[in-house]
PDB file of N, CA and C in Angstrom:
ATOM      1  N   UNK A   1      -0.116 -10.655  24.230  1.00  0.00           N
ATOM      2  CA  UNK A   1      -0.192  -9.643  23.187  1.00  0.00           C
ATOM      3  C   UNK A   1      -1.649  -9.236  22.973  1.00  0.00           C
ATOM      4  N   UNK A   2      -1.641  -7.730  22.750  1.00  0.00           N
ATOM      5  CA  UNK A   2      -3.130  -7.747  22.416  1.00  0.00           C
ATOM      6  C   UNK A   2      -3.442  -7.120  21.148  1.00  0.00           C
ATOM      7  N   UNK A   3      -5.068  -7.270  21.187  1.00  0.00           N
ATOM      8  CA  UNK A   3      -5.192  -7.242  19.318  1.00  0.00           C
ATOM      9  C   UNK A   3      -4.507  -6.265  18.507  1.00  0.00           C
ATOM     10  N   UNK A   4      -4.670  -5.020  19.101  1.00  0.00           N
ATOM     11  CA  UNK A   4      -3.691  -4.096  18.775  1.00  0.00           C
ATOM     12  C   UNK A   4      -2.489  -3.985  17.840  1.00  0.00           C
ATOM     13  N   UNK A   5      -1.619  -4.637  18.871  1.00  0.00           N
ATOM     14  CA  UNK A   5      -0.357  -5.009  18.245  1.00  0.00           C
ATOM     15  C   UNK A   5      -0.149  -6.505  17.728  1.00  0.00           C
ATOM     16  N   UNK A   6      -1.167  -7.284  17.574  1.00  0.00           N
ATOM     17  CA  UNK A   6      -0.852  -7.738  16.741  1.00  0.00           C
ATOM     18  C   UNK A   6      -1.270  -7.885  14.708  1.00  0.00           C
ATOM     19  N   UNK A   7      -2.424  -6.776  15.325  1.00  0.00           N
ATOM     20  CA  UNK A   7      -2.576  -5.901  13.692  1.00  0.00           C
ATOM     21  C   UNK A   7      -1.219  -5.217  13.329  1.00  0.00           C
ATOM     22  N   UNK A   8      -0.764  -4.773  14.074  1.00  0.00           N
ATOM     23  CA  UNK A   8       0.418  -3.645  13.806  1.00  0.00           C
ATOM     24  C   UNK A   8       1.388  -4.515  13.376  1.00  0.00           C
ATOM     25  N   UNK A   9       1.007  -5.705  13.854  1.00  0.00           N
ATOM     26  CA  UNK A   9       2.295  -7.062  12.910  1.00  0.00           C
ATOM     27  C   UNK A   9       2.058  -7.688  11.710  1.00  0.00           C
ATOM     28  N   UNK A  10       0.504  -7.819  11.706  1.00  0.00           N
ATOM     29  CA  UNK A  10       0.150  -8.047  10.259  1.00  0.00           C
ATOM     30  C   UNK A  10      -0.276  -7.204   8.950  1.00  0.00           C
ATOM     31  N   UNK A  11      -0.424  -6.016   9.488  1.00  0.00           N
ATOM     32  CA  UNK A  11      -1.297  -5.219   8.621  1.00  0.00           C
ATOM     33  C   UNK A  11       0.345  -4.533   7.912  1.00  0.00           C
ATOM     34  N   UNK A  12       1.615  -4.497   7.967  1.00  0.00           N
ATOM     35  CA  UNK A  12       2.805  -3.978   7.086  1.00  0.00           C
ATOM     36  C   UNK A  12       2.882  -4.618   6.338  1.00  0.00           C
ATOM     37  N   UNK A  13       2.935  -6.660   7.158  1.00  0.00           N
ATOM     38  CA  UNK A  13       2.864  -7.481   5.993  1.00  0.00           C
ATOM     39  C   UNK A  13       2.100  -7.506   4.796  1.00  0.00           C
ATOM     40  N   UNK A  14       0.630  -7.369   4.713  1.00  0.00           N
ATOM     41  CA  UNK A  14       0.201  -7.168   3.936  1.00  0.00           C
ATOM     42  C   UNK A  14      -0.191  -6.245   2.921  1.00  0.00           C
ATOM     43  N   UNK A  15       0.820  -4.607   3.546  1.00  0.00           N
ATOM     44  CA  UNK A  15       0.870  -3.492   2.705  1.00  0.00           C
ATOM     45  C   UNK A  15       2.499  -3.873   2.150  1.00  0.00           C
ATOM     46  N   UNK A  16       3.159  -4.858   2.702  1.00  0.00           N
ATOM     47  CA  UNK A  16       4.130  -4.340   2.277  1.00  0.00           C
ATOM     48  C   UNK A  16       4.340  -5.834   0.508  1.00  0.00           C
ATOM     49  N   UNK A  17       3.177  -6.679   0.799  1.00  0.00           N
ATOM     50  CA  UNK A  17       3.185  -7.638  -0.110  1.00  0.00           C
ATOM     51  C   UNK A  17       1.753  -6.781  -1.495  1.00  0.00           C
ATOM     52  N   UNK A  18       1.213  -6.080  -0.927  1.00  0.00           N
ATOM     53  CA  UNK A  18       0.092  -5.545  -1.912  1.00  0.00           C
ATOM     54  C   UNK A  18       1.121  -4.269  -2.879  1.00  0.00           C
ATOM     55  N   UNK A  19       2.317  -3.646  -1.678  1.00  0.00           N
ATOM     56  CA  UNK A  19       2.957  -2.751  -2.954  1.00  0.00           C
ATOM     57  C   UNK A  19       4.101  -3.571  -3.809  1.00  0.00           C
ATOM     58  N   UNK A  20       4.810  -5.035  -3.188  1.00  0.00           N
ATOM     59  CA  UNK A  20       5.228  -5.601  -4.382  1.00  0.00           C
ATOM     60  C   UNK A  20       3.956  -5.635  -5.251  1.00  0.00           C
ATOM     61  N   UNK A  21       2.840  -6.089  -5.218  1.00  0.00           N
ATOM     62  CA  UNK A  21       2.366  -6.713  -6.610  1.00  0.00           C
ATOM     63  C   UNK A  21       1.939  -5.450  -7.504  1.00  0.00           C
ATOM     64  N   UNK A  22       2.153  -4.474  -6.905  1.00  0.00           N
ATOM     65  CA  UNK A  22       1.848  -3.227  -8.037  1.00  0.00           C
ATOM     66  C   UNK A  22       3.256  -3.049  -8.814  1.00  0.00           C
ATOM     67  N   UNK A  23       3.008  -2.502 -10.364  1.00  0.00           N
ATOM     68  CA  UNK A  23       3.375  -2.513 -11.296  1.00  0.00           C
ATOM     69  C   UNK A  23       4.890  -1.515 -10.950  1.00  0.00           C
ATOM     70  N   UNK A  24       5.734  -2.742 -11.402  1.00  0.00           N
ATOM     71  CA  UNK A  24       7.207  -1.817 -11.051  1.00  0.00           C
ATOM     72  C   UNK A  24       7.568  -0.716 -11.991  1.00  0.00           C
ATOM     73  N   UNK A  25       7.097  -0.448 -13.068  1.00  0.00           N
ATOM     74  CA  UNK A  25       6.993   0.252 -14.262  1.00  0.00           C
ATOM     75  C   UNK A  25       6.437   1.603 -13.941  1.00  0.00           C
ATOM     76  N   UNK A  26       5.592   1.899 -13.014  1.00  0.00           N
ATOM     77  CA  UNK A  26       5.125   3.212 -12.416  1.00  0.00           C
ATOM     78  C   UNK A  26       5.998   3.948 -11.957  1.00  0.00           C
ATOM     79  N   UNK A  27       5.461   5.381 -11.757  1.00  0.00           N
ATOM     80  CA  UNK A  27       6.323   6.200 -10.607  1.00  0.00           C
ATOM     81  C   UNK A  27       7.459   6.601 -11.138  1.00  0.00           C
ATOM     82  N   UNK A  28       8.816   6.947 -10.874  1.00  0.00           N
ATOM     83  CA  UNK A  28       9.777   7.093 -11.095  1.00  0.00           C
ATOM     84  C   UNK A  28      10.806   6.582 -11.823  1.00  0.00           C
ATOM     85  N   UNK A  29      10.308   5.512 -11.763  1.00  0.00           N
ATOM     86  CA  UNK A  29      11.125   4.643 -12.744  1.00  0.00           C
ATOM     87  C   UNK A  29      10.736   4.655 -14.030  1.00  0.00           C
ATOM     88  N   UNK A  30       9.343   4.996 -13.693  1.00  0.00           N
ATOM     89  CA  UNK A  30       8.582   4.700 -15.267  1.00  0.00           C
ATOM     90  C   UNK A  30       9.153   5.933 -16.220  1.00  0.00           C
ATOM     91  N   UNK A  31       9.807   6.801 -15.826  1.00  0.00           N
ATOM     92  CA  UNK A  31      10.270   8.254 -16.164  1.00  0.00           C
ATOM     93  C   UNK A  31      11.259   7.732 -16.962  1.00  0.00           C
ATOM     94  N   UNK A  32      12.531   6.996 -16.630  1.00  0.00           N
ATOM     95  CA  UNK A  32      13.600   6.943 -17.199  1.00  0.00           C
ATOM     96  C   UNK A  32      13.423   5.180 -18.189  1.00  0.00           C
ATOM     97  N   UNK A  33      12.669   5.605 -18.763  1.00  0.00           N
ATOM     98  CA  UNK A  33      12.667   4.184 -19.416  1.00  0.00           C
ATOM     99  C   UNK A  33      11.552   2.957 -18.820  1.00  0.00           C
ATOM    100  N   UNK A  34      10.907   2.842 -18.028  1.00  0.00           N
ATOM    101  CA  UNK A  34      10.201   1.782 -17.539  1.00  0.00           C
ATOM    102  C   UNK A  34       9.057   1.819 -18.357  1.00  0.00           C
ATOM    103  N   UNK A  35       8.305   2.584 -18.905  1.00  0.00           N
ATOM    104  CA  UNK A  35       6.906   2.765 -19.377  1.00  0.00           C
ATOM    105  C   UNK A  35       7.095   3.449 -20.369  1.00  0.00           C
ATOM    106  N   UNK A  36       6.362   3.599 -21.118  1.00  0.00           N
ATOM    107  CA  UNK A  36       6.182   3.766 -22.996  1.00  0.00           C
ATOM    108  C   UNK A  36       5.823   5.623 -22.896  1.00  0.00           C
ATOM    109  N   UNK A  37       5.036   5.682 -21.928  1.00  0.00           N
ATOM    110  CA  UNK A  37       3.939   6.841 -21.692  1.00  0.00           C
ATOM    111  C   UNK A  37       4.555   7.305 -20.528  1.00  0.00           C
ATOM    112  N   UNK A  38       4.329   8.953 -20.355  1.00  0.00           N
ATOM    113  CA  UNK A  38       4.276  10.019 -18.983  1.00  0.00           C
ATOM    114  C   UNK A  38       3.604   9.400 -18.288  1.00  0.00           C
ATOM    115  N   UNK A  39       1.991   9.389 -18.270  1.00  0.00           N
ATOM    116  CA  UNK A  39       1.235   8.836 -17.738  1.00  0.00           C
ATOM    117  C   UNK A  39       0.056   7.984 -17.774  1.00  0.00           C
ATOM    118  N   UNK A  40       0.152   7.049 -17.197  1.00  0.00           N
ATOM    119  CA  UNK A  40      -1.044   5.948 -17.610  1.00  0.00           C
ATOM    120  C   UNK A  40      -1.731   6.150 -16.175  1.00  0.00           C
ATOM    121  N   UNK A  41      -2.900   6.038 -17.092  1.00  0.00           N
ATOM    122  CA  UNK A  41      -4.211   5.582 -15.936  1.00  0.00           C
ATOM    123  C   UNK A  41      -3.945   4.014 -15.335  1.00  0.00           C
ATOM    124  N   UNK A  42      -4.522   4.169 -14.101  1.00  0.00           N
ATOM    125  CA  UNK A  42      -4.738   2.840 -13.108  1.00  0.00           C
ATOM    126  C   UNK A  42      -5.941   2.084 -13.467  1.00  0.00           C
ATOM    127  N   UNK A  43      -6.329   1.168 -14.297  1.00  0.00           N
ATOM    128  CA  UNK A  43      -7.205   0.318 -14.697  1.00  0.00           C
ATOM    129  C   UNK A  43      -7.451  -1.176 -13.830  1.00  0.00           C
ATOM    130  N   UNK A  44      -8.778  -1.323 -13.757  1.00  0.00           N
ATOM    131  CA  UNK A  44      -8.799  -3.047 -13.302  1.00  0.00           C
ATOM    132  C   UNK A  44      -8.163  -3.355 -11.934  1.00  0.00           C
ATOM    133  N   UNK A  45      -7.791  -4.433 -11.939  1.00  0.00           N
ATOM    134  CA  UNK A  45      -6.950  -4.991 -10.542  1.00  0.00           C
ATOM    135  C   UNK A  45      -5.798  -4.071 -10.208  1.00  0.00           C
ATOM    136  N   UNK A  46      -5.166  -3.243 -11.116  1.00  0.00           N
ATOM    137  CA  UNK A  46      -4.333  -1.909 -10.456  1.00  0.00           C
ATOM    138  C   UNK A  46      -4.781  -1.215  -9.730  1.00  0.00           C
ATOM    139  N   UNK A  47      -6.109  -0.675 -10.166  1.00  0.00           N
ATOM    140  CA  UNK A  47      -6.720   0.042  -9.371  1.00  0.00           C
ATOM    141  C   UNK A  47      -7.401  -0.267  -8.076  1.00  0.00           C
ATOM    142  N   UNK A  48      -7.342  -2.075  -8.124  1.00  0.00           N
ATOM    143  CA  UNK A  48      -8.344  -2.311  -6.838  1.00  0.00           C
ATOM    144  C   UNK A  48      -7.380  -2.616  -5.912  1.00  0.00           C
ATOM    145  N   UNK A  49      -5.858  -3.303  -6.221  1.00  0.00           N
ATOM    146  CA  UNK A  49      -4.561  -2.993  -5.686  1.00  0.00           C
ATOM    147  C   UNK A  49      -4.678  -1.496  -4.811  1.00  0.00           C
ATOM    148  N   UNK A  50      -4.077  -0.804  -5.170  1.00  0.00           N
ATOM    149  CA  UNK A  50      -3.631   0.911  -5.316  1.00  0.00           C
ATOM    150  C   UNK A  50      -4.873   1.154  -4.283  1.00  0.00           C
ATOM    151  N   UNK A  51      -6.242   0.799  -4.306  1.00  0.00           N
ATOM    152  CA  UNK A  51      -6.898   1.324  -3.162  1.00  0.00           C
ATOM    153  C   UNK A  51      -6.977   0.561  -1.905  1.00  0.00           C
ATOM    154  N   UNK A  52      -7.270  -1.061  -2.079  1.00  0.00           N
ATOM    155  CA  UNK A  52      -6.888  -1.605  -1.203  1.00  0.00           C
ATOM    156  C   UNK A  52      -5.505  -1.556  -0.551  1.00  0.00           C
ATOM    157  N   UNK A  53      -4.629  -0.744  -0.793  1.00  0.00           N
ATOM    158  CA  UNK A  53      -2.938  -0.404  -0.221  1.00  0.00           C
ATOM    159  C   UNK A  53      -2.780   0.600   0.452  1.00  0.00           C
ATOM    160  N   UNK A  54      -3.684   1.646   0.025  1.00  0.00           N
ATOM    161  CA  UNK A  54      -4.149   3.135   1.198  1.00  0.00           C
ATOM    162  C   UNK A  54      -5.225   2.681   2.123  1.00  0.00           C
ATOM    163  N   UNK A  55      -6.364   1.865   2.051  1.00  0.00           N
ATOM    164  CA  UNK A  55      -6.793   1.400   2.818  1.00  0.00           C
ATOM    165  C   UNK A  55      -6.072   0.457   4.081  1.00  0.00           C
ATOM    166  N   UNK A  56      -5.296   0.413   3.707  1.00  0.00           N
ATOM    167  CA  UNK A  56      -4.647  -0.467   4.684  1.00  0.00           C
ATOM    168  C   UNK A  56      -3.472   0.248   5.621  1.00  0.00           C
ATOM    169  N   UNK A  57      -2.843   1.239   4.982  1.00  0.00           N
ATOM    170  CA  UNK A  57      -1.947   2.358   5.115  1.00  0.00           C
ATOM    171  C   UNK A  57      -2.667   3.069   6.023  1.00  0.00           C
ATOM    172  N   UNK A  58      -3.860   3.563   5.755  1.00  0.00           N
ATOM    173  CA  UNK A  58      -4.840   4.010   6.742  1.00  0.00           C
ATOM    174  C   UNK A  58      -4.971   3.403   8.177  1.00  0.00           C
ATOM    175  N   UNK A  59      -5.495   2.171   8.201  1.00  0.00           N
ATOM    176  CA  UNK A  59      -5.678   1.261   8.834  1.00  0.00           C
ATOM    177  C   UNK A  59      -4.844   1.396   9.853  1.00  0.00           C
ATOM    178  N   UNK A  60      -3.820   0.934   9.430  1.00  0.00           N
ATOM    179  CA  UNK A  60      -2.680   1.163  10.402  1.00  0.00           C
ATOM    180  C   UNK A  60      -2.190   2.391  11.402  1.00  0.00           C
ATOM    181  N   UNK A  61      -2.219   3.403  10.224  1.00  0.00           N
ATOM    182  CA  UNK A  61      -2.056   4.734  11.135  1.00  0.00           C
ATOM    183  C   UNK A  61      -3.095   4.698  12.132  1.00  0.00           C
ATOM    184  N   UNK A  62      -4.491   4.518  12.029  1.00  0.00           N
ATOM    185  CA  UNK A  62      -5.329   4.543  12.810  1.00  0.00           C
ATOM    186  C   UNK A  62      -5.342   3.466  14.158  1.00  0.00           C
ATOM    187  N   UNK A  63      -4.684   2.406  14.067  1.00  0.00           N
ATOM    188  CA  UNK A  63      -4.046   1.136  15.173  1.00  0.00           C
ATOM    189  C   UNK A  63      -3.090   1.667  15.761  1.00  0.00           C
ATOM    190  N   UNK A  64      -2.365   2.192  15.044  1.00  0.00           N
ATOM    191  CA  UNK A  64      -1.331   2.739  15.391  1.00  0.00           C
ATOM    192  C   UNK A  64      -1.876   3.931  16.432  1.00  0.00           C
ATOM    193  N   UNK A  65      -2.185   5.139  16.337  1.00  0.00           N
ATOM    194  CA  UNK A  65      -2.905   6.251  16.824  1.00  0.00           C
ATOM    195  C   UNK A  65      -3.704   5.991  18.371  1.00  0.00           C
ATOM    196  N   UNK A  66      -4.528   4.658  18.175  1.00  0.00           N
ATOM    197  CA  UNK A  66      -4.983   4.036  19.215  1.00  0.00           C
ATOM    198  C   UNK A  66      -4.147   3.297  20.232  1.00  0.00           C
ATOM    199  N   UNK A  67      -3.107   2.425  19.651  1.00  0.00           N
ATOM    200  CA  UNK A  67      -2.311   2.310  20.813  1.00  0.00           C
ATOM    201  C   UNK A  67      -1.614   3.329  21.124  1.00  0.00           C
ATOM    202  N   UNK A  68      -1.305   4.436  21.013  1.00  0.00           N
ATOM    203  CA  UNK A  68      -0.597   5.465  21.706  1.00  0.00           C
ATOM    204  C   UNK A  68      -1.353   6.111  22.549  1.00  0.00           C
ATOM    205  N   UNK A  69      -2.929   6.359  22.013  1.00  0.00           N
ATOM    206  CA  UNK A  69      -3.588   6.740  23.252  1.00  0.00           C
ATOM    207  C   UNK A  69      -4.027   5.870  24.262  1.00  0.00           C
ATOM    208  N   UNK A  70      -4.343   4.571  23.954  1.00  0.00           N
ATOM    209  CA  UNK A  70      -4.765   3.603  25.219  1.00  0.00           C
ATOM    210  C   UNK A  70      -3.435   3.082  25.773  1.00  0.00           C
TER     211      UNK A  70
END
């Protein structure tokens, strides 16, 4: 296996464990009852969540992108 793909094995895991720990209360749900408020700001460790989770989302597309061309 090469490094490649085996980012492409770890890097979901860890987007897909960084969007459990964001707040289930957001988004859509938060509409019908989950949250008090329309909209709340992303404060603190939400926010360092929420960027570290596109960073990684990124990441991937870009591993991803590379093994298709090499």
């Amino acid at each position: 296996m090469s490094a490649l793909t085996i980012a492409q094995i770890i890097i979901p895991v860890i987007v897909i464990t960084l969007i459990l720990l964001q707040d289930r209360s957001s988004g859509i749900g938060g509409i019908f009852g989950g949250g008090e408020s329309f909209y709340q700001k992303r404060r603190g460790m939400e926010k360092i969540i929420l960027w570290v989770t596109a960073f990684f989302i990124i990441l991937f597309v870009i591993i991803s992108i590379l093994k298709l061309v090499l």
